[in-house]
Protein backbone atom coordinates (compact mmCIF):
# COMPACT_ATOMS: atom_id res chain seq x y z
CA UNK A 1 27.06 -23.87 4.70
CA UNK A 2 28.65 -20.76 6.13
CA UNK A 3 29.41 -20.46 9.50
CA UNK A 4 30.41 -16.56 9.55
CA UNK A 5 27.00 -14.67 9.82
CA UNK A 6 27.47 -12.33 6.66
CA UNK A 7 28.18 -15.20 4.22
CA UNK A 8 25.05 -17.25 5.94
CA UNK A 9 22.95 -13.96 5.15
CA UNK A 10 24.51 -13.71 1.55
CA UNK A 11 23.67 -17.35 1.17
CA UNK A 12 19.93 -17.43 2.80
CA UNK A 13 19.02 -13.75 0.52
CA UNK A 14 20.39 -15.82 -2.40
CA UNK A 15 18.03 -18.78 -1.77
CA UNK A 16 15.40 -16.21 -0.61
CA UNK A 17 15.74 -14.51 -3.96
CA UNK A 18 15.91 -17.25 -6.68
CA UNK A 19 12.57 -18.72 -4.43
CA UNK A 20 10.62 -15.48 -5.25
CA UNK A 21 11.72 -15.69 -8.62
CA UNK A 22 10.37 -19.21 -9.59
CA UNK A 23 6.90 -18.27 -7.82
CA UNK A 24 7.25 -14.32 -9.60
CA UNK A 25 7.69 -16.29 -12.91
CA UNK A 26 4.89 -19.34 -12.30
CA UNK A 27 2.46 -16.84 -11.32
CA UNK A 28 2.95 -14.66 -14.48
CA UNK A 29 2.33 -18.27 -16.27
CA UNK A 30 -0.43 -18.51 -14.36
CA UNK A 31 -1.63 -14.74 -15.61
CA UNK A 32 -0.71 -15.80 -18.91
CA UNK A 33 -3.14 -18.82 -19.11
CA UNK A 34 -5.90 -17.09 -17.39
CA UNK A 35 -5.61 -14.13 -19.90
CA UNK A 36 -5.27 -16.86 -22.86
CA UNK A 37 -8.48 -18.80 -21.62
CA UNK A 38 -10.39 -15.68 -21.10
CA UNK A 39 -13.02 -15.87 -24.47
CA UNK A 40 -13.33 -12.51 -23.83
CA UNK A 41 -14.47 -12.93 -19.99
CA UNK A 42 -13.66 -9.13 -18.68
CA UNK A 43 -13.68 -10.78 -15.17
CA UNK A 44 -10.87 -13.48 -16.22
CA UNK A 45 -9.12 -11.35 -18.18
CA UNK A 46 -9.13 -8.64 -15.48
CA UNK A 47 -7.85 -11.60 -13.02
CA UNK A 48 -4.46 -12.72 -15.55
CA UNK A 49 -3.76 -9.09 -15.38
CA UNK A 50 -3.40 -8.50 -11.77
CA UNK A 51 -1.78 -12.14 -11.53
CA UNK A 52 1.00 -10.31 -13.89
CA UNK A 53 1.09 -7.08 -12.03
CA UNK A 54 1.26 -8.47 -8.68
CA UNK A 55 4.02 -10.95 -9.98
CA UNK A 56 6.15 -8.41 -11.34
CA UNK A 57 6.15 -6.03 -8.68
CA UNK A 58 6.91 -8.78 -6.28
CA UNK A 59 9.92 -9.54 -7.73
CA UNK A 60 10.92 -5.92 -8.65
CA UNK A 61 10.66 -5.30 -4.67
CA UNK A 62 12.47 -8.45 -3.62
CA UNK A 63 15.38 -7.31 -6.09
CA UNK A 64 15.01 -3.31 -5.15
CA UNK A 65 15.26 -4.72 -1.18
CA UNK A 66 18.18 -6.55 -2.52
CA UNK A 67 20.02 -3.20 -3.94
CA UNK A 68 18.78 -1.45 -0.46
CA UNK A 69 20.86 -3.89 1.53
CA UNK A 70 24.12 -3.78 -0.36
CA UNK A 71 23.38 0.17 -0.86
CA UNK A 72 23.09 0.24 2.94
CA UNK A 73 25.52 -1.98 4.26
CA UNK A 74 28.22 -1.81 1.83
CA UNK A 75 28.43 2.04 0.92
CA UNK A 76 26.94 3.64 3.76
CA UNK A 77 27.43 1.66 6.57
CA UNK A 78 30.62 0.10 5.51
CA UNK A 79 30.13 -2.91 7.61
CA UNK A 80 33.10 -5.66 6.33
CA UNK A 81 32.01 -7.98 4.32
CA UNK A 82 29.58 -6.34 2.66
CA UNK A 83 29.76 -4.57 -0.95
């Protein structure tokens, strides 16, 4: 474990970021099913597609928040250790 307080915030988005991922991904598998099992229920169908929405913009604003830091920090900022 880092002790300096950029790598421990490198290390803890990393975790962060690979956590949202596995839920992003099990709730699209989730969608998936719901939209597979559906027999034509609108209602069920309308539920796997939301579960896929909702899972992909998760994970497209835990990865844009991602870019936003580094933008931030590293380019703008140019706080060391960063970028």
């Amino acid at each position: 474990m880092p002790t300096d307080p950029i790598g421990f915030v490198e290390r803890f988005y990393a975790i962060g970021l690979g956590f949202l991922g596995m839920v992003g991904v099990l709730f699209m598998i989730i969608g998936g099913y719901y939209i597979m099992t559906s027999s034509g229920n609108p209602e069920r169908l309308a539920t796997g597609k939301s579960f896929i929405f909702y899972a992909l913009a998760g994970i497209m604003l835990a990865v844009l928040g991602f870019v936003f830091i580094q933008i931030v920090t590293g380019e703008i900022l140019r706080i060391p250790g960063f970028g």
